[in-house]
N, C-alpha and C. Protein backbone atom coordinates (compact mmCIF):
# COMPACT_ATOMS: atom_id res chain seq x y z
N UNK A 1 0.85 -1.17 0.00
CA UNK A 1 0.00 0.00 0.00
C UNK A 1 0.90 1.24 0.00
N UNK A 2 0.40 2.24 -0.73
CA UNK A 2 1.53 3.03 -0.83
C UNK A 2 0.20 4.95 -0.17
N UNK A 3 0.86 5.77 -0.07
CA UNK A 3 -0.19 6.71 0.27
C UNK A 3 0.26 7.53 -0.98
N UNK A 4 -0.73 8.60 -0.72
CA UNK A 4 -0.88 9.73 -1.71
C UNK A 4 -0.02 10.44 -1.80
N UNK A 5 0.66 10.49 -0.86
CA UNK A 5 1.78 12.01 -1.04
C UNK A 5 2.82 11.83 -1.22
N UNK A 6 2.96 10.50 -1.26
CA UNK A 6 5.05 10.84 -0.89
C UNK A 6 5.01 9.48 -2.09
N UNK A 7 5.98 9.77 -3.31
CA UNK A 7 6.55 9.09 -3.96
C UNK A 7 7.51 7.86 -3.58
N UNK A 8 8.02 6.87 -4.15
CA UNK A 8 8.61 6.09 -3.75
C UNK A 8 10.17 6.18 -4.03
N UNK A 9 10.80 6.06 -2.59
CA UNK A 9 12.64 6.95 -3.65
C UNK A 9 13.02 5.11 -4.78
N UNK A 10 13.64 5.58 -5.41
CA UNK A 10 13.96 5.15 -7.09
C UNK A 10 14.46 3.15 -6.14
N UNK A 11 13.83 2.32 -6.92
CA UNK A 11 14.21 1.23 -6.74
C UNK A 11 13.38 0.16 -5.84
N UNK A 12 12.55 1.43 -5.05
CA UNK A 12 11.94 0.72 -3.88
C UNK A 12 11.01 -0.23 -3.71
N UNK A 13 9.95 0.18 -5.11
CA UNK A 13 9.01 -0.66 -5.50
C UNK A 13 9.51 -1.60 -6.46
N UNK A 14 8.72 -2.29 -6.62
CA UNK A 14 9.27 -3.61 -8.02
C UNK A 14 8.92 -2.74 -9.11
N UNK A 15 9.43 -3.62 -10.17
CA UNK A 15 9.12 -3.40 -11.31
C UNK A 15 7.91 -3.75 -11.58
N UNK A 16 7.10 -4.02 -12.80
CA UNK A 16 6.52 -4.12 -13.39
C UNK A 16 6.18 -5.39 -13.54
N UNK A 17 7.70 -6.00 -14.03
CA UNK A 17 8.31 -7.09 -14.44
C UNK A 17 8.55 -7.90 -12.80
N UNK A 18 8.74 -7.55 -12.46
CA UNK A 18 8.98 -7.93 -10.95
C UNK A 18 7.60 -8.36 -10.06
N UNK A 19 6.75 -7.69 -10.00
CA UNK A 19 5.32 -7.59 -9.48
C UNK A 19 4.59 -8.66 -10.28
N UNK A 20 5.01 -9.29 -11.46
CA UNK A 20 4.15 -9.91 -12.28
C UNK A 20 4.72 -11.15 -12.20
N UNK A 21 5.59 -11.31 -11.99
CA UNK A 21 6.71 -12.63 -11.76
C UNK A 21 6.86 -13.07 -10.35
N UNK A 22 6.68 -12.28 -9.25
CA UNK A 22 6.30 -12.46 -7.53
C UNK A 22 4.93 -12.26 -7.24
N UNK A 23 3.93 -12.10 -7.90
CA UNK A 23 2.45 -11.88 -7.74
C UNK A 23 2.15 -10.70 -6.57
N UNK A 24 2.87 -9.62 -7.04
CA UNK A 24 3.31 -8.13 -6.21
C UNK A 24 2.01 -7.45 -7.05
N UNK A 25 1.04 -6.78 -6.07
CA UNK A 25 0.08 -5.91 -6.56
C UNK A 25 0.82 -4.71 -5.38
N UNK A 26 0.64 -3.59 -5.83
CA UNK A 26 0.98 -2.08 -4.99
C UNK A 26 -0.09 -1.45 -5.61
N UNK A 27 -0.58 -1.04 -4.10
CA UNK A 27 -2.04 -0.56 -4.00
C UNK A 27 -1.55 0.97 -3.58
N UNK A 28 -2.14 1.54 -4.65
CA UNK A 28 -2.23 3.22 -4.14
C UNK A 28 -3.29 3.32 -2.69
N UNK A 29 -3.12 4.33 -2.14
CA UNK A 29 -4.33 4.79 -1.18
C UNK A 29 -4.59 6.16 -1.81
N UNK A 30 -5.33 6.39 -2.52
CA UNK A 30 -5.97 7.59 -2.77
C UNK A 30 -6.12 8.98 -1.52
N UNK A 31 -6.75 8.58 -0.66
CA UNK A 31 -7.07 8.78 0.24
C UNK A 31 -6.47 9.22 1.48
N UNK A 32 -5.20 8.62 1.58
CA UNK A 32 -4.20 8.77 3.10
C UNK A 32 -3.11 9.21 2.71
N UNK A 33 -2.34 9.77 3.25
CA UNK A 33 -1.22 10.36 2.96
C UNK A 33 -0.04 9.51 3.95
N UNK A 34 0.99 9.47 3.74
CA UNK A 34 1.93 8.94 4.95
C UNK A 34 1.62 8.93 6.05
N UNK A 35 1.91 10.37 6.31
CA UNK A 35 1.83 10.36 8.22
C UNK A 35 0.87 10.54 8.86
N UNK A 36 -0.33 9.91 8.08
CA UNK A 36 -1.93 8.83 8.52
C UNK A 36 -1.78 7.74 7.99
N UNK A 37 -1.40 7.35 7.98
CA UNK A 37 -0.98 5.42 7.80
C UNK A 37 -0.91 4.99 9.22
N UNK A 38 -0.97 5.55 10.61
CA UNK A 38 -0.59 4.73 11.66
C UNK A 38 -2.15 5.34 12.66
N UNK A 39 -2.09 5.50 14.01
CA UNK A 39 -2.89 5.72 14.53
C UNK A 39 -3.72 7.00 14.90
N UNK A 40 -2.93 7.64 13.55
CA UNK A 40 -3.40 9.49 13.34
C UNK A 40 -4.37 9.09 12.46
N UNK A 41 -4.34 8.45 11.47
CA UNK A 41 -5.25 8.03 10.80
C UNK A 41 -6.71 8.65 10.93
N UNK A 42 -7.84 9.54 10.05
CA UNK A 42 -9.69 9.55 10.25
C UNK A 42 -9.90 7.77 10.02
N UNK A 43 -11.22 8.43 10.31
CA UNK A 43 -11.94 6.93 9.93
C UNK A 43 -12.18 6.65 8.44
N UNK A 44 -12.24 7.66 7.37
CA UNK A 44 -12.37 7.12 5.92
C UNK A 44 -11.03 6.73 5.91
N UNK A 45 -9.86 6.74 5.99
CA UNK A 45 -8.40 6.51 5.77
C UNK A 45 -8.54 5.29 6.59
N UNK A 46 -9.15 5.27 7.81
CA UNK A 46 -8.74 3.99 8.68
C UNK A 46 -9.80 2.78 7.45
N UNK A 47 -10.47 3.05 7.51
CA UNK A 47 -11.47 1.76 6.49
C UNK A 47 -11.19 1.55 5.01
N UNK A 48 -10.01 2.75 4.41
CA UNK A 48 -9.55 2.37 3.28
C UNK A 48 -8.24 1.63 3.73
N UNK A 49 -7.47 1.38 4.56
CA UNK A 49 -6.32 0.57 4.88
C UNK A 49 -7.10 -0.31 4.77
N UNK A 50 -8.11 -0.57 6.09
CA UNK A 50 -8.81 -2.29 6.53
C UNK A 50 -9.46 -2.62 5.50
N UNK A 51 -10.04 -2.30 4.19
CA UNK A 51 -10.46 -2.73 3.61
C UNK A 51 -9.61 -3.32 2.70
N UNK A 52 -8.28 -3.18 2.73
CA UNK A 52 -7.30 -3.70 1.75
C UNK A 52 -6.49 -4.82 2.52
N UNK A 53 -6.64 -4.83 3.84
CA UNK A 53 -5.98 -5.65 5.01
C UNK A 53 -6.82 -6.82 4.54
N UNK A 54 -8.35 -6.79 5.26
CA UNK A 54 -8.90 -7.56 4.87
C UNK A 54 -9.00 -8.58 3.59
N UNK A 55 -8.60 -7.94 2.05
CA UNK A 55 -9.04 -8.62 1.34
C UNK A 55 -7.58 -9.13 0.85
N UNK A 56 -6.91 -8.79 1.15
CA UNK A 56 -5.33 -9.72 1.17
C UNK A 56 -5.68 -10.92 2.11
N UNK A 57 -6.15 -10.68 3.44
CA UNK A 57 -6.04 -11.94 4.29
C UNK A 57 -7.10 -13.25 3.76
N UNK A 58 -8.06 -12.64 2.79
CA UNK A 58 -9.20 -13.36 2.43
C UNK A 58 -8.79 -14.13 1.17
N UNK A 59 -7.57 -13.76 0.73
CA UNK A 59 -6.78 -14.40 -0.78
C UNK A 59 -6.27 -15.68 -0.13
């Protein structure tokens, strides 16, 4: 899961090629920015994490 604001520094994420060959999905959050990713988090930001928690654990 990645947030809205802050880019990823160069290398960090997979490739393309990489994500498709390790079954790597990177999920934007529209919604949250970094430093609401933890327990600063609202509640639309908190239910767009858990809703992505959830459906990984359900795979």
């Amino acid at each position: 899961m990645r947030s809205s604001d802050q880019p990823a520094d160069e290398g960090v994420l997979p490739t393309p090629a990489e994500q498709k060959n390790y079954g790597i999905t990177v999920i934007p959050l529209p919604n949250t920015i970094h430093n609401n990713m933890d327990d600063s988090a609202n509640e639309s930001q908190r239910k767009e994490i858990i809703t992505y928690v959830l459906s990984f654990l359900k795979e």
